[in-house]
N, C-alpha and C. Protein backbone atom coordinates (compact mmCIF):
# COMPACT_ATOMS: atom_id res chain seq x y z
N UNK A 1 0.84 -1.17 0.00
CA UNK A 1 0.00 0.00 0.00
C UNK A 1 0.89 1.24 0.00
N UNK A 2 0.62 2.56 -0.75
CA UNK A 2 1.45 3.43 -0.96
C UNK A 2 0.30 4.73 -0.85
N UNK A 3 -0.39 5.09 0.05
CA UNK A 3 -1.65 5.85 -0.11
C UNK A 3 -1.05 6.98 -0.25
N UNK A 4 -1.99 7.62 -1.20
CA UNK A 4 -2.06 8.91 -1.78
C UNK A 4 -1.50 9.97 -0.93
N UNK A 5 -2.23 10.05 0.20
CA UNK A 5 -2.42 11.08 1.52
C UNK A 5 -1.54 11.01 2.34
N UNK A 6 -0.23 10.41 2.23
CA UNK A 6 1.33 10.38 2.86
C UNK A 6 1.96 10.65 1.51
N UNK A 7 3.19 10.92 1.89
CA UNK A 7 4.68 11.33 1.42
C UNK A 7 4.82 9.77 0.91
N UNK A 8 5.62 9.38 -0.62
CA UNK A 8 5.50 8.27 -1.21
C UNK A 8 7.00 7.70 0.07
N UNK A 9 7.28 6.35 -0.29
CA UNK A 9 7.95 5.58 0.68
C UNK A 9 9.95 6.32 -0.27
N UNK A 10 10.55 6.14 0.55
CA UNK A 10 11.67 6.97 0.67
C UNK A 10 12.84 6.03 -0.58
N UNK A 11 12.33 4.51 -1.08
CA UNK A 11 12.93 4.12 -1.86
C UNK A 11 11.88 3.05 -2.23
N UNK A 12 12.39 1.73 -2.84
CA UNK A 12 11.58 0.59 -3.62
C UNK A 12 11.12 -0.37 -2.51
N UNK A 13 10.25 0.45 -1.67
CA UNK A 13 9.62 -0.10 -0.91
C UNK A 13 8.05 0.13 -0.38
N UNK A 14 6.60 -0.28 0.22
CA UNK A 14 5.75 -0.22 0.31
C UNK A 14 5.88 0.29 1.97
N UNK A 15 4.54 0.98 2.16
CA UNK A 15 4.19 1.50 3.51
C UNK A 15 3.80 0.66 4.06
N UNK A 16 3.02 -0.22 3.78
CA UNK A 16 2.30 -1.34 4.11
C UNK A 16 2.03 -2.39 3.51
N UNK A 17 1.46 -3.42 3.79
CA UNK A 17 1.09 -4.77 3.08
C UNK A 17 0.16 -5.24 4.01
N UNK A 18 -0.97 -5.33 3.29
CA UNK A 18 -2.67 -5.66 3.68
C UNK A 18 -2.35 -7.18 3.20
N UNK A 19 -2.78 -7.93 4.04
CA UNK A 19 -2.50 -9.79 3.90
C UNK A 19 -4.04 -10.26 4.11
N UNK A 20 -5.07 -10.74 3.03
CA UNK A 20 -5.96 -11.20 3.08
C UNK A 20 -5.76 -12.27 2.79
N UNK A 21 -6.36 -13.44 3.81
CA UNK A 21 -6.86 -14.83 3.19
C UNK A 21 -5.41 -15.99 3.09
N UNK A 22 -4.36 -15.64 3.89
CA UNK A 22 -3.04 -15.79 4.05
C UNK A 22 -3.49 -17.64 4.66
N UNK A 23 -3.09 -18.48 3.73
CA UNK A 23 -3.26 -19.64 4.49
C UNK A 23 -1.96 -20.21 5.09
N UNK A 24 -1.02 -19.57 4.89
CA UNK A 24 0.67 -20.17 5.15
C UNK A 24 1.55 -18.67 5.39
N UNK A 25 1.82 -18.85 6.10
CA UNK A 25 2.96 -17.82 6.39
C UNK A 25 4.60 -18.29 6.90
N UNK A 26 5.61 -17.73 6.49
CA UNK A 26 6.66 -18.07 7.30
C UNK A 26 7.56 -16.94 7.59
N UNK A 27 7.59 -17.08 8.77
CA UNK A 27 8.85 -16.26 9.23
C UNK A 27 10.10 -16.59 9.40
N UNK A 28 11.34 -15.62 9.16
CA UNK A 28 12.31 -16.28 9.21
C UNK A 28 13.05 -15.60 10.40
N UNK A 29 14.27 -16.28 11.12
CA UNK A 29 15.08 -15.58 11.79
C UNK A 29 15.99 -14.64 10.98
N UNK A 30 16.40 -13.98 12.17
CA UNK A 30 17.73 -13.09 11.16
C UNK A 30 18.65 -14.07 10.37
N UNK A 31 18.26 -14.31 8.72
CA UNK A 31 19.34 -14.65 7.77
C UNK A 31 20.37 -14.20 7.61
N UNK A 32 21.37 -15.14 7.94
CA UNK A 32 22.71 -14.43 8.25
C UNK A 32 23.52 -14.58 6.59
N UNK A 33 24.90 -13.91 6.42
CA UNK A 33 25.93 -14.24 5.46
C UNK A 33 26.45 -15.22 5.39
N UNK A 34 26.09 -16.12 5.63
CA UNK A 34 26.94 -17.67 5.66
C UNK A 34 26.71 -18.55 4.59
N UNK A 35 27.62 -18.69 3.31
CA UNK A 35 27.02 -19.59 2.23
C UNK A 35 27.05 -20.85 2.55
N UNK A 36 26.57 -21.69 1.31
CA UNK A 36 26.14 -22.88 1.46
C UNK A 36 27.73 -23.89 2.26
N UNK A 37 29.31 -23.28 1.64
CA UNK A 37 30.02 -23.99 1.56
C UNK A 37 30.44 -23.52 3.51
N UNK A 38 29.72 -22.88 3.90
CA UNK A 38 29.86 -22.18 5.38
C UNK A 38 31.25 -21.02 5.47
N UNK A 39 31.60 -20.44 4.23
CA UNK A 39 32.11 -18.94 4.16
C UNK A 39 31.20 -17.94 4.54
N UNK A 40 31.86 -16.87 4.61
CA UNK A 40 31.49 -15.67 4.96
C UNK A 40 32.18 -14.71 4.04
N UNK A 41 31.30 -13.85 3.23
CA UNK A 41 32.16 -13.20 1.87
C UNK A 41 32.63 -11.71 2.80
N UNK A 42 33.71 -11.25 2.45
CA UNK A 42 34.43 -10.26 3.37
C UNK A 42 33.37 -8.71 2.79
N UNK A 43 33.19 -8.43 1.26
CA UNK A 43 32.38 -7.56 1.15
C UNK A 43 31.09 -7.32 1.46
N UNK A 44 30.39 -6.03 1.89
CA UNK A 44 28.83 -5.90 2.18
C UNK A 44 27.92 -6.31 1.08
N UNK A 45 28.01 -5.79 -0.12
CA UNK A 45 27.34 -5.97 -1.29
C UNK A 45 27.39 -7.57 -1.15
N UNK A 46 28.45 -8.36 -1.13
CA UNK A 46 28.53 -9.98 -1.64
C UNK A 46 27.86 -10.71 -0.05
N UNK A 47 27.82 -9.88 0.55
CA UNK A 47 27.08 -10.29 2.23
C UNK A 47 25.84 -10.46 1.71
N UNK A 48 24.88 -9.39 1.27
CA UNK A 48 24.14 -9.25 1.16
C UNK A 48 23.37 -9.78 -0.03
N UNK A 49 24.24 -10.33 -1.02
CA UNK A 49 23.60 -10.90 -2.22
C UNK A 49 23.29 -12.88 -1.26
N UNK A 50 24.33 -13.14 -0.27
CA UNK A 50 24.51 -14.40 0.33
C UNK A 50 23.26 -14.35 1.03
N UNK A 51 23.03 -13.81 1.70
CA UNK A 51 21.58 -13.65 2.59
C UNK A 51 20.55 -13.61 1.57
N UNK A 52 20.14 -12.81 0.76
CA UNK A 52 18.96 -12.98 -0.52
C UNK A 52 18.93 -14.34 -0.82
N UNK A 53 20.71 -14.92 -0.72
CA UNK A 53 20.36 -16.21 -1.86
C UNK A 53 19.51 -17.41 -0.62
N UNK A 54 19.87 -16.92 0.43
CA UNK A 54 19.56 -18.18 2.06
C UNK A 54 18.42 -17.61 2.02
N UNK A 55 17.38 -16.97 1.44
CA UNK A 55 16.04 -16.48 1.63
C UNK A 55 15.38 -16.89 0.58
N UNK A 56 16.02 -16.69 -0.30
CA UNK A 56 15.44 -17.72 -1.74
C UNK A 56 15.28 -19.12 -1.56
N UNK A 57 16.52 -19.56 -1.07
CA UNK A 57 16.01 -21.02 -0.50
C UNK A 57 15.18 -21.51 0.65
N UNK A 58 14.88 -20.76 1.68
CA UNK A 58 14.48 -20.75 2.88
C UNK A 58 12.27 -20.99 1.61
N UNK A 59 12.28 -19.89 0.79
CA UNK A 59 11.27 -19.60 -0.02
C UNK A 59 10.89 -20.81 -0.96
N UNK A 60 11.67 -21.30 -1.25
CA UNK A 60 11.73 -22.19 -1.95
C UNK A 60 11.49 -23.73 -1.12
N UNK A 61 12.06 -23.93 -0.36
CA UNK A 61 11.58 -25.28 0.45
C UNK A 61 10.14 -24.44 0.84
N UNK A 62 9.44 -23.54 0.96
CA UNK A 62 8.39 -23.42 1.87
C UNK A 62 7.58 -23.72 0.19
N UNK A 63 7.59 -23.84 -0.32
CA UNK A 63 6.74 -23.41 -1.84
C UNK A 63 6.80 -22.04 -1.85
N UNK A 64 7.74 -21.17 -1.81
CA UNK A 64 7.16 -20.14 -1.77
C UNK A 64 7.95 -19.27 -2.81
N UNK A 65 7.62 -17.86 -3.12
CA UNK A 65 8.93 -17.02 -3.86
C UNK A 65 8.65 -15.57 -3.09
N UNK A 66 9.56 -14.76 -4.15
CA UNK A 66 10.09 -13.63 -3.10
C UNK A 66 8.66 -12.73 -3.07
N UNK A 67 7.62 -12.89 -4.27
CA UNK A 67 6.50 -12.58 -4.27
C UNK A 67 5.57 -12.77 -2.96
N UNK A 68 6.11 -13.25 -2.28
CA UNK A 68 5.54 -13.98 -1.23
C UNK A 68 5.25 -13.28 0.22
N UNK A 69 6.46 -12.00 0.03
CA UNK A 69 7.35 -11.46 1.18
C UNK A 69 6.47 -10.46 1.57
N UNK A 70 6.06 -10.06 2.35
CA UNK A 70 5.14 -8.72 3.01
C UNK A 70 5.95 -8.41 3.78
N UNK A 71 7.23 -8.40 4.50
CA UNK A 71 7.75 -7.75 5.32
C UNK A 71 9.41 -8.06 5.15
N UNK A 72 10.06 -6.54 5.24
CA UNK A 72 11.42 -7.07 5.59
C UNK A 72 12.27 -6.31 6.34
N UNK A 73 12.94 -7.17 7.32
CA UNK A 73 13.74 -6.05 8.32
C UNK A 73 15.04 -6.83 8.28
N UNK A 74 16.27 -5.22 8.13
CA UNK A 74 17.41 -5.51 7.71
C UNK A 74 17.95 -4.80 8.67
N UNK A 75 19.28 -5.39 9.32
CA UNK A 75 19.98 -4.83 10.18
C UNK A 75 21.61 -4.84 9.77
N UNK A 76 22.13 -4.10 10.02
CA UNK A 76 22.99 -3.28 9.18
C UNK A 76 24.29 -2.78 10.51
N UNK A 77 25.55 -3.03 10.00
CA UNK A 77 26.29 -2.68 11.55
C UNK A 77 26.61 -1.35 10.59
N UNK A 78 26.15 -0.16 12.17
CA UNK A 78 26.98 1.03 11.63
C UNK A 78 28.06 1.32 11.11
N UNK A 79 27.94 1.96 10.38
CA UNK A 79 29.70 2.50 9.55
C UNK A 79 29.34 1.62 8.00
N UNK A 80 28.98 0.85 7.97
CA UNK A 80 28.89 0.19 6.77
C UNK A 80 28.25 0.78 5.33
N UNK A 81 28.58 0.52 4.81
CA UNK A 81 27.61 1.59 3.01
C UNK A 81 26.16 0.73 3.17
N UNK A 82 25.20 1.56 2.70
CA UNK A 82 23.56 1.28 2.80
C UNK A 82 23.92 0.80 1.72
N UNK A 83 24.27 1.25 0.37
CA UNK A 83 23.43 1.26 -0.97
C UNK A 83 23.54 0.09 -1.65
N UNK A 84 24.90 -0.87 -1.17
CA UNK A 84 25.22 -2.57 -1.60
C UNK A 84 23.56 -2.62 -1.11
N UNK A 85 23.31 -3.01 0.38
CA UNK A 85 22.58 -4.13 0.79
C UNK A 85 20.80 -3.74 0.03
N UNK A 86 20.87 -2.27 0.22
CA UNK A 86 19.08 -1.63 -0.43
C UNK A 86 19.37 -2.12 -2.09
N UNK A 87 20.43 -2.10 -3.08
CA UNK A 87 20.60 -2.83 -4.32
C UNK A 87 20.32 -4.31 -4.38
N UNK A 88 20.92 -4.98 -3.36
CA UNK A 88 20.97 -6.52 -3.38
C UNK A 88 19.24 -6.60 -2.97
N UNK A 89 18.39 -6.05 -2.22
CA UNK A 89 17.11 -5.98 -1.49
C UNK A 89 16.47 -6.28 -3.22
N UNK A 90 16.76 -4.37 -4.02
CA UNK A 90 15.67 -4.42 -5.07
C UNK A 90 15.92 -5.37 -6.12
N UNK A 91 17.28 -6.07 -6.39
CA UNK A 91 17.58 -7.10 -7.13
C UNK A 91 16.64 -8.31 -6.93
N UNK A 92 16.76 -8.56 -5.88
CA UNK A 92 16.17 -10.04 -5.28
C UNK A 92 14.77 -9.56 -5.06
N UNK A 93 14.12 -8.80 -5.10
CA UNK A 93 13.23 -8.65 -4.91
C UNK A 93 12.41 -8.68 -6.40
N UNK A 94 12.94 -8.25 -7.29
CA UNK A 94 12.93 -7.95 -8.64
C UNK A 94 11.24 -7.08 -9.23
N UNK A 95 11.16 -5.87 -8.25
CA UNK A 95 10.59 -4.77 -8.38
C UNK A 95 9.04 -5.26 -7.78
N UNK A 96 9.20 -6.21 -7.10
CA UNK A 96 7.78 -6.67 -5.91
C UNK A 96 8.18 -5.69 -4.64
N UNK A 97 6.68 -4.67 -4.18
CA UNK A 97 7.29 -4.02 -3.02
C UNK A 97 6.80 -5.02 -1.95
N UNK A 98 7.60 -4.55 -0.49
CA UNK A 98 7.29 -4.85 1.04
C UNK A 98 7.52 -3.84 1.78
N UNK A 99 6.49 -3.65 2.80
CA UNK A 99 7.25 -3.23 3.70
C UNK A 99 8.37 -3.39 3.95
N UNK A 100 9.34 -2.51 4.32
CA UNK A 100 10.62 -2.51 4.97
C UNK A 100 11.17 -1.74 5.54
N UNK A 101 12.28 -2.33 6.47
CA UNK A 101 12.97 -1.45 7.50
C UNK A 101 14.07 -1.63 7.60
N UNK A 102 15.02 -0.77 7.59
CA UNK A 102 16.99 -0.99 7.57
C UNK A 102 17.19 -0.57 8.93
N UNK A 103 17.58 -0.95 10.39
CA UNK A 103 18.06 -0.33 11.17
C UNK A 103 19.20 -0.78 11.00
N UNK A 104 20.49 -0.15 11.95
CA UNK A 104 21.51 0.32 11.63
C UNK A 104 22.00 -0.04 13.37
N UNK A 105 22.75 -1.21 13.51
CA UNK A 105 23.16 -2.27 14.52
C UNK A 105 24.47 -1.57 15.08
N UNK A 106 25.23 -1.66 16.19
CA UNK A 106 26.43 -1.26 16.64
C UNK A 106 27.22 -2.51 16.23
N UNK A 107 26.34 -3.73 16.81
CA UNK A 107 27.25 -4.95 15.88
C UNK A 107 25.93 -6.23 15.95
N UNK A 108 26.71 -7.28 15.22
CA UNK A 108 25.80 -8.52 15.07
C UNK A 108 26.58 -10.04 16.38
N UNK A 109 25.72 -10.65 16.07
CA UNK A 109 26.53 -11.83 16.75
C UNK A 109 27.57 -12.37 16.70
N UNK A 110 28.42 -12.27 15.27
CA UNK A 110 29.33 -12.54 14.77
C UNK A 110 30.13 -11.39 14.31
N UNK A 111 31.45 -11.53 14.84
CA UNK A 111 31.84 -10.06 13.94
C UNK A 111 32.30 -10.10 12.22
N UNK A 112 32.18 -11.15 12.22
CA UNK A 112 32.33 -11.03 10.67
C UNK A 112 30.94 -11.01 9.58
N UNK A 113 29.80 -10.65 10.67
CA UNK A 113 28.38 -10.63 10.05
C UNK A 113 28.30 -9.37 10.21
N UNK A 114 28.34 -8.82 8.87
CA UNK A 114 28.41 -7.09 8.64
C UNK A 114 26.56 -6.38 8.59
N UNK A 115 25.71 -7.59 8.41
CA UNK A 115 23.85 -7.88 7.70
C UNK A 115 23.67 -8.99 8.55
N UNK A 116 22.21 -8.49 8.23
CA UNK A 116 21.35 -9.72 8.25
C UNK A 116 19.77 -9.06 8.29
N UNK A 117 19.15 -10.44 7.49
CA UNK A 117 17.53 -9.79 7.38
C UNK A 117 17.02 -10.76 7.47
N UNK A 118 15.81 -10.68 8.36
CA UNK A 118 14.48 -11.37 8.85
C UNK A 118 13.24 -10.92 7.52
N UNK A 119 12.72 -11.60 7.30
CA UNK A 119 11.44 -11.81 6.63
C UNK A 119 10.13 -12.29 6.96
N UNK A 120 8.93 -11.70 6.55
CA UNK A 120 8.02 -12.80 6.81
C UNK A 120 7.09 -13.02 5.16
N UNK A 121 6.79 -13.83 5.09
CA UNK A 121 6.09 -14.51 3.59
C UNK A 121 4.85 -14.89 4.09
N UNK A 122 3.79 -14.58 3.13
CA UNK A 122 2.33 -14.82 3.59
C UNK A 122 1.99 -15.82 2.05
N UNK A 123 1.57 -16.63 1.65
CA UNK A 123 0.75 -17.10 0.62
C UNK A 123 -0.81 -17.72 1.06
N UNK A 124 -1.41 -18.27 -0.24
CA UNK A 124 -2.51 -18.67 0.14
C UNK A 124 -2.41 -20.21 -0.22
């Protein structure tokens, strides 16, 4: 939802997402950078393309795709560049909006986890 009567959303993202008739939903924990082979890619941009790809699959065992997504919250350790991880977002997203939210972390659990984003997916 992008209503008229607010200020449009600040990038390729929705104000809201109205979920009717949702027979399956999944939520995910914070998806971390960790590929399949259990690396950790040293750049943000390649962090952040690794997490899209662990959400694609996470989407994919559920039946699901990124169409799916009504919500996304991304956490981000300060100091880091926004514009890799909001690129890797509208890539993988491939111009479907969600809600979303970037806060901006002092650190993560890992210090070599620069991201990470939680999702939730609604289908019918």
């Amino acid at each position: 939802m992008v209503p008229s009567s607010i200020a449009p959303p600040a990038a390729a993202y929705a104000h809201a997402m109205l979920t009717e008739g949702a027979g399956r939903m999944l939520h995910t924990s914070g998806v971390v950078p960790i590929a399949a082979d259990g690396s950790v890619p040293e750049s943000i941009g390649e962090q952040a393309a690794t997490v899209w790809a662990n959400i694609s699959a996470m989407l994919a065992e559920a039946g699901m795709s990124v169409t799916d997504i009504v919500s996304v919250t991304t956490y981000v350790v300060v100091g880091e560049e926004l514009a890799p991880v909001m690129a890797a977002r509208d890539v993988a997203l491939s111009g479907h909006l969600a809600a979303s939210t970037l806060v901006t972390v002092p650190a993560l659990a890992r210090p070599e986890w620069r991201m990470e984003i939680a999702v939730v997916a609604a289908a019918r």
